[in-house]
N, C-alpha and C. Protein backbone atom coordinates (compact mmCIF):
# COMPACT_ATOMS: atom_id res chain seq x y z
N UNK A 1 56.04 3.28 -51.61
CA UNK A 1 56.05 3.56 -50.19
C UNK A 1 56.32 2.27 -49.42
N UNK A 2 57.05 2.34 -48.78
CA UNK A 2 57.40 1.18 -47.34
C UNK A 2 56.78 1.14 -46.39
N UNK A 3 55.80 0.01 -46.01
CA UNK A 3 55.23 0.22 -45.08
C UNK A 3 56.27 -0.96 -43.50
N UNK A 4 56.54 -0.33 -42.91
CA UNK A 4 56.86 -0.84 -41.76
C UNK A 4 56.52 -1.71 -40.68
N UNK A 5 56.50 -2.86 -40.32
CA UNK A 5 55.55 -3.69 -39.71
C UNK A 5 56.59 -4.06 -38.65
N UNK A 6 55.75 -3.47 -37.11
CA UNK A 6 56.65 -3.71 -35.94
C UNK A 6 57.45 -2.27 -35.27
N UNK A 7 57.99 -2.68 -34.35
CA UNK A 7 58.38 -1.43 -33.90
C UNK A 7 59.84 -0.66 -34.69
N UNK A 8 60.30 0.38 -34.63
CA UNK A 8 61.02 0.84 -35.51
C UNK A 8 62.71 0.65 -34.66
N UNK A 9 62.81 0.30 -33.35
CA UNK A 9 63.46 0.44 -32.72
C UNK A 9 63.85 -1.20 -32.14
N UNK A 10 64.99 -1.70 -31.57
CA UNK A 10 64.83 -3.59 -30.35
C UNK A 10 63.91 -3.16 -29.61
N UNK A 11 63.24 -4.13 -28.97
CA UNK A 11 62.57 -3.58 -27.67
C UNK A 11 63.88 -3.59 -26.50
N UNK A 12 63.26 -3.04 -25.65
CA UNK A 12 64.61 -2.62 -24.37
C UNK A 12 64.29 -3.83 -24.14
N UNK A 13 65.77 -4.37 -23.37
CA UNK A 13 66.19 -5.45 -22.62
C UNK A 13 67.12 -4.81 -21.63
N UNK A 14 67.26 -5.40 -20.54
CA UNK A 14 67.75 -5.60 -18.95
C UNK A 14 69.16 -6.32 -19.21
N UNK A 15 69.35 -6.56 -19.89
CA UNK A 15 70.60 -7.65 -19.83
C UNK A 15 71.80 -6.92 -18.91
N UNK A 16 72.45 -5.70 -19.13
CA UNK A 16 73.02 -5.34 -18.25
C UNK A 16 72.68 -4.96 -17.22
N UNK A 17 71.60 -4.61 -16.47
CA UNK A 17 71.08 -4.51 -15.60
C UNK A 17 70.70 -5.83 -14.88
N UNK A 18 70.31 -6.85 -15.92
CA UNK A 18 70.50 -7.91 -14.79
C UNK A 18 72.09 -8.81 -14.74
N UNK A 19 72.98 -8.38 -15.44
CA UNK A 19 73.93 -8.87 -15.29
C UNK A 19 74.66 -8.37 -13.44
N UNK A 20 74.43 -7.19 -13.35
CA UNK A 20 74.76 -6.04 -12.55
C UNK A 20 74.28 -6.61 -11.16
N UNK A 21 73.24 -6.98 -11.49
CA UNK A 21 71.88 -7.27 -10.81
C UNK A 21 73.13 -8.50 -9.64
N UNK A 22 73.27 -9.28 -10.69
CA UNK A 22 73.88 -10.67 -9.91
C UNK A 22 75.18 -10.85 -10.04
N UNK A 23 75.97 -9.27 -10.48
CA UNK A 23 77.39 -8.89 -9.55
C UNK A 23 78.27 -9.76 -10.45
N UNK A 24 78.08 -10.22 -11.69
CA UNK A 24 78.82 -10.70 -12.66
C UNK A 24 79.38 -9.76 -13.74
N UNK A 25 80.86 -9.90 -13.76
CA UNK A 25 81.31 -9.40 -14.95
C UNK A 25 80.95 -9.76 -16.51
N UNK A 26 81.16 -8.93 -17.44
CA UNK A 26 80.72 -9.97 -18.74
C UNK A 26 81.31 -10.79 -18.87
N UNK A 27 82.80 -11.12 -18.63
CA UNK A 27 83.54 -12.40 -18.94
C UNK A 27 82.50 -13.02 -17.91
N UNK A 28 82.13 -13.43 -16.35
CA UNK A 28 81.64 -14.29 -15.91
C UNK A 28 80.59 -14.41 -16.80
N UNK A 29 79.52 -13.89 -17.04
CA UNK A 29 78.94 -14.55 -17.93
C UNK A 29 78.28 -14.72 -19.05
N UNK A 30 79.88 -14.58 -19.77
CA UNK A 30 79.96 -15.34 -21.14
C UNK A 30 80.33 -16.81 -20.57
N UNK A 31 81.38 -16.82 -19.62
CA UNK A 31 81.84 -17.74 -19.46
C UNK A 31 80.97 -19.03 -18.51
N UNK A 32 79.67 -18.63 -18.76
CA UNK A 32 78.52 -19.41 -17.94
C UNK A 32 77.14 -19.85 -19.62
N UNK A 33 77.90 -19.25 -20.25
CA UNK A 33 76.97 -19.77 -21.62
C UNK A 33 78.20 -21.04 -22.31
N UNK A 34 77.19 -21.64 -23.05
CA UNK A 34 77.42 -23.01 -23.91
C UNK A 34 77.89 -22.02 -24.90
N UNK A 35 78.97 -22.85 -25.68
CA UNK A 35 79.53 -22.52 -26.89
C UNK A 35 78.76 -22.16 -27.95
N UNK A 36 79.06 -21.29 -28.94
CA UNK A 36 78.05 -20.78 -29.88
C UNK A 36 77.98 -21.99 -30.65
N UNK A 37 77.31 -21.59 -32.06
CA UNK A 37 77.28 -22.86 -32.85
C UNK A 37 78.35 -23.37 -33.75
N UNK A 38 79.39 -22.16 -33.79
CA UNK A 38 80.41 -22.46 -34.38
C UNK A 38 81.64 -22.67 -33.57
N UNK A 39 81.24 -23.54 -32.37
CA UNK A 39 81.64 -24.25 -31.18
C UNK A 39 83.27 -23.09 -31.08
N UNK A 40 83.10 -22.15 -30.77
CA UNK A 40 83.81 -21.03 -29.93
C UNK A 40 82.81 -20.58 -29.10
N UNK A 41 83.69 -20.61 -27.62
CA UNK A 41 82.86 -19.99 -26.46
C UNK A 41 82.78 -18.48 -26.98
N UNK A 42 81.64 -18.20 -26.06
CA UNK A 42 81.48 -16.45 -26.45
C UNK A 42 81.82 -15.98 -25.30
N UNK A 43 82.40 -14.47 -26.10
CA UNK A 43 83.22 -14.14 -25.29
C UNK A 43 82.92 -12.62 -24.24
N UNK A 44 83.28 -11.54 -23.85
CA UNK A 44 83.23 -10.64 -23.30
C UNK A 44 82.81 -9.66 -23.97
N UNK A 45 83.17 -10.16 -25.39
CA UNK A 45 82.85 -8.85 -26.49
C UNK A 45 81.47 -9.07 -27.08
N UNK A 46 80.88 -10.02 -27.15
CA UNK A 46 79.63 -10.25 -27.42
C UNK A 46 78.81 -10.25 -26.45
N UNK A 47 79.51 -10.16 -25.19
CA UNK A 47 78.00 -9.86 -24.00
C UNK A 47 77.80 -8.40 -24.34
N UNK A 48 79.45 -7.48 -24.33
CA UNK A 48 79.07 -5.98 -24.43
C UNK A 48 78.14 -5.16 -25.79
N UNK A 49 78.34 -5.82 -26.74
CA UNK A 49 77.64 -6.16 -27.72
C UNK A 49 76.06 -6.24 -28.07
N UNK A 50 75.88 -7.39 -27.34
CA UNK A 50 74.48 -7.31 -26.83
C UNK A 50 73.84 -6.46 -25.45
N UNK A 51 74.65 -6.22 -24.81
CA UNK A 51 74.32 -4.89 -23.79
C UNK A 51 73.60 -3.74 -24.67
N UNK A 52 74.72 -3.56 -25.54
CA UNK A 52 74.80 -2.32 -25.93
C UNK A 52 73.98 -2.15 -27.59
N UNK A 53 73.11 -3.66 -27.65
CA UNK A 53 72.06 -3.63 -28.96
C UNK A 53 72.59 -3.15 -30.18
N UNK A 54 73.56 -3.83 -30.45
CA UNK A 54 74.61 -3.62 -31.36
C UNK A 54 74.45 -5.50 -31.96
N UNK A 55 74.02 -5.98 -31.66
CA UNK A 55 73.85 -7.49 -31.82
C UNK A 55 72.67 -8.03 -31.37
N UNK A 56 71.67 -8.66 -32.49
CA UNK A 56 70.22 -8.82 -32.11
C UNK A 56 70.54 -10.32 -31.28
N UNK A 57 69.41 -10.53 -30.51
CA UNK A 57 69.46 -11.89 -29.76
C UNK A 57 68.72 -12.68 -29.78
N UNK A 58 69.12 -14.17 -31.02
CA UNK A 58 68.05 -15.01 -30.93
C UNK A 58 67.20 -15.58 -29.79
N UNK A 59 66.19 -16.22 -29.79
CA UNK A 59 65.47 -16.67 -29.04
C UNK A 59 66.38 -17.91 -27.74
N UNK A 60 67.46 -18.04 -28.31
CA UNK A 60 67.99 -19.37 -28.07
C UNK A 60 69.05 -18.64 -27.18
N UNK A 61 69.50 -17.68 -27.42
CA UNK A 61 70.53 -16.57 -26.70
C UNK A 61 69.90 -16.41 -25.57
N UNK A 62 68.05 -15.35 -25.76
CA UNK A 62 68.00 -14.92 -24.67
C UNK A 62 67.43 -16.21 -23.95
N UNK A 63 67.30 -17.45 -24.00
CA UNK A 63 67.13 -18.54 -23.38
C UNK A 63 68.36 -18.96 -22.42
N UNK A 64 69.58 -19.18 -23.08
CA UNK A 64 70.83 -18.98 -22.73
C UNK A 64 71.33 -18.30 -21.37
N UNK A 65 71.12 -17.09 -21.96
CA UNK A 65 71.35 -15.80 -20.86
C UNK A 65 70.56 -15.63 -19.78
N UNK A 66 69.16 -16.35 -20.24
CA UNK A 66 68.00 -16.42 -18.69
C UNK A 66 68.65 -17.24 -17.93
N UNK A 67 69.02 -18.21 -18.53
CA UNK A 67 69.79 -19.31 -17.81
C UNK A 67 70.82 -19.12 -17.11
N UNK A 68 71.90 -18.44 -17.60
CA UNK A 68 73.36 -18.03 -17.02
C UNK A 68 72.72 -17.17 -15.48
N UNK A 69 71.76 -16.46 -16.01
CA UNK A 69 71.27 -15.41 -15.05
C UNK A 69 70.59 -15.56 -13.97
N UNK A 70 70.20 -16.93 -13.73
CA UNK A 70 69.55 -17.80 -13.02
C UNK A 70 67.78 -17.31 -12.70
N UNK A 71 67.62 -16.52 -14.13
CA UNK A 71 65.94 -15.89 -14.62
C UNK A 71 64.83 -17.45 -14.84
N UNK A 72 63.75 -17.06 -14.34
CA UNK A 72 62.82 -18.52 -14.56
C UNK A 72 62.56 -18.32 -16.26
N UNK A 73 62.84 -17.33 -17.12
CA UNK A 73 62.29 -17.40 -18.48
C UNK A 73 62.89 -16.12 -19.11
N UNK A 74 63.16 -16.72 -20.15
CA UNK A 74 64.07 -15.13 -20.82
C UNK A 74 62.69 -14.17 -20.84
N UNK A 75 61.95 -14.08 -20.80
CA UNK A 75 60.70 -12.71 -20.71
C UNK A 75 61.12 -11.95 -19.41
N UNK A 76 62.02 -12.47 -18.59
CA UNK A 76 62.56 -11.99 -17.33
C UNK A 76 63.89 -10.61 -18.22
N UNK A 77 64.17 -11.04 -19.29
CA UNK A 77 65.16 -10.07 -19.45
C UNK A 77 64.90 -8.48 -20.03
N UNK A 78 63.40 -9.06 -20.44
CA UNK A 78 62.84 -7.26 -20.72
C UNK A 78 62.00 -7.01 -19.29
N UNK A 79 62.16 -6.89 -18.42
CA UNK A 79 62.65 -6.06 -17.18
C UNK A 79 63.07 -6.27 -16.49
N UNK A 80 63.18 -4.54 -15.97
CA UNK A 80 64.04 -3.97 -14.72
C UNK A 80 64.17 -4.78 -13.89
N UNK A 81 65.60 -5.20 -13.45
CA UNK A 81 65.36 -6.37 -11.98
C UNK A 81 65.43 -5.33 -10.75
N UNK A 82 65.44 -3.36 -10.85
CA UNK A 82 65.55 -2.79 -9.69
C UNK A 82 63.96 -2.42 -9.22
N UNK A 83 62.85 -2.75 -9.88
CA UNK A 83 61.72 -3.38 -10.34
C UNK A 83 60.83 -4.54 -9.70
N UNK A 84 60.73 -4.74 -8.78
CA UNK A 84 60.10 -6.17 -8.18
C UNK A 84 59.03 -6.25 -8.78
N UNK A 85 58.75 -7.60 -9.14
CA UNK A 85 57.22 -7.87 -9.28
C UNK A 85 56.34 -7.44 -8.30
N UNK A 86 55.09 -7.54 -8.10
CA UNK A 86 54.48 -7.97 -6.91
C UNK A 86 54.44 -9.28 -5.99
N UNK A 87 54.40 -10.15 -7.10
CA UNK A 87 54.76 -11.55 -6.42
C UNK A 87 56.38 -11.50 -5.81
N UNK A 88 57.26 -10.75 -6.26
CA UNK A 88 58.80 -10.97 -5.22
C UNK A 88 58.42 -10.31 -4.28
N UNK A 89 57.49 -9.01 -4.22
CA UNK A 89 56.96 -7.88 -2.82
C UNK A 89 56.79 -8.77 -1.66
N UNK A 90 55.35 -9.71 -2.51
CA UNK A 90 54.69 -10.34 -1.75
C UNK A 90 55.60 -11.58 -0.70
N UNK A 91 56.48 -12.10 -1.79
CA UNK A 91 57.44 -13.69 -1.28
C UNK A 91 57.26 -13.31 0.26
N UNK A 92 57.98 -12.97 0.72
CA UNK A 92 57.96 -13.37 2.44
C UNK A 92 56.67 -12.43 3.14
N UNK A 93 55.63 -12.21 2.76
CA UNK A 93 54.81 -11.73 3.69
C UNK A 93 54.01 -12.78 4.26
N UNK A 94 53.40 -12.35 5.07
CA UNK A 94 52.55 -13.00 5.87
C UNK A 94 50.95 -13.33 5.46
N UNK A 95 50.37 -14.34 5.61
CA UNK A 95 48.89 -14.12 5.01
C UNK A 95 48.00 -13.09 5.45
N UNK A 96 48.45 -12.83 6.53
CA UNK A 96 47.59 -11.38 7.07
C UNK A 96 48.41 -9.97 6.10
N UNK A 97 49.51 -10.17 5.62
CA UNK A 97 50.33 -8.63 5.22
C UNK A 97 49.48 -8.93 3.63
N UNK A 98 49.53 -10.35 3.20
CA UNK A 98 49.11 -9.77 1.79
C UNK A 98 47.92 -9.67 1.65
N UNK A 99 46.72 -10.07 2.64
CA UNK A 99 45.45 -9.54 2.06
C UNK A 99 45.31 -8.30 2.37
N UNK A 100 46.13 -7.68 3.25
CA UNK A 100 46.23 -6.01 3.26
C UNK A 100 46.75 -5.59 1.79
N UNK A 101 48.09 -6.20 1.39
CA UNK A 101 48.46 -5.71 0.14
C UNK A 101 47.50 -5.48 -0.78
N UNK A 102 46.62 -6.80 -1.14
CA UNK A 102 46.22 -7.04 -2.52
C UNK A 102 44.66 -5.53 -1.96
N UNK A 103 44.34 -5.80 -0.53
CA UNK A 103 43.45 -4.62 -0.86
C UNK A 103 43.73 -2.98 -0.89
N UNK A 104 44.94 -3.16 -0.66
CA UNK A 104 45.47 -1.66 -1.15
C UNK A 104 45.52 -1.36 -3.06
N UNK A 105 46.09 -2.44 -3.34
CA UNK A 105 46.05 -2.76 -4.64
C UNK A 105 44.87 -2.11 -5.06
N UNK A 106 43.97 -3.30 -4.69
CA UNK A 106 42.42 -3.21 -5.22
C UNK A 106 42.01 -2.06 -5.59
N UNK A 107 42.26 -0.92 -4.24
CA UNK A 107 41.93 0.46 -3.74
C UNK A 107 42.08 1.39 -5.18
N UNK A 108 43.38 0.93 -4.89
CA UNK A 108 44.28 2.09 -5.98
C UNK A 108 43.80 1.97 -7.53
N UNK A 109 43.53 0.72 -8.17
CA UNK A 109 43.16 0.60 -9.31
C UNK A 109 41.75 1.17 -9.18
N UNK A 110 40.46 0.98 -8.21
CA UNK A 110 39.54 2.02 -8.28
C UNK A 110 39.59 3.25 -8.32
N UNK A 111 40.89 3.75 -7.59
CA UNK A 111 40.76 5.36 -8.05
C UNK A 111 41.77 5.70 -9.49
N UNK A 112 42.59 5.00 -9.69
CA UNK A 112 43.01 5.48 -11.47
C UNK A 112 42.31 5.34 -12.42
């Protein structure tokens, strides 16, 4: 018997969604990543590729691609960028709007 360790499936990634996100074609950015290691740029067919989880993505890729994407950390690429954090909600409020926020927050997690 085989026992299986880990999920059976990639985990989802955003990559086209955040490509979308910031209105870049895949050629733009492939053409915003460093050359692979076998110093050929990558190309259009390996962004669609990895869109489409047909090509796993080292650690160094999705580092890469956070980068091209102008993401603070590839952990930005397993999610939704149509998705705000709370902290992007929050960015321009006011100190009076977010202690309303955070106690609506508060609210809501007492009643779930």
């Amino acid at each position: 018997m085989v026992t299986r360790i880990g999920p059976r499936d990639p985990i989802k990634h955003y990559l086209k969604e955040w490509r979308v996100y910031r209105a870049l074609t895949q050629q733009q950015l492939a053409d915003r990543l460093p050359n692979g290691d076998d110093g050929k740029p990558t190309g259009k067919d390996q962004i669609s590729r990895w869109e489409r989880n047909e090509r796993g993505m080292t650690m160094d890729v999705q580092a890469a691609l956070a980068d091209a994407l102008g993401l603070e950390n590839p952990g930005e690429l397993f999610r939704d960028p149509a998705r705000p954090t709370l902290d992007e909600l929050l960015k321009g409020a006011t100190p009076e709007q977010r202690i309303q926020a955070i106690s609506v927050v508060r609210a809501l997690l007492k009643t779930g």
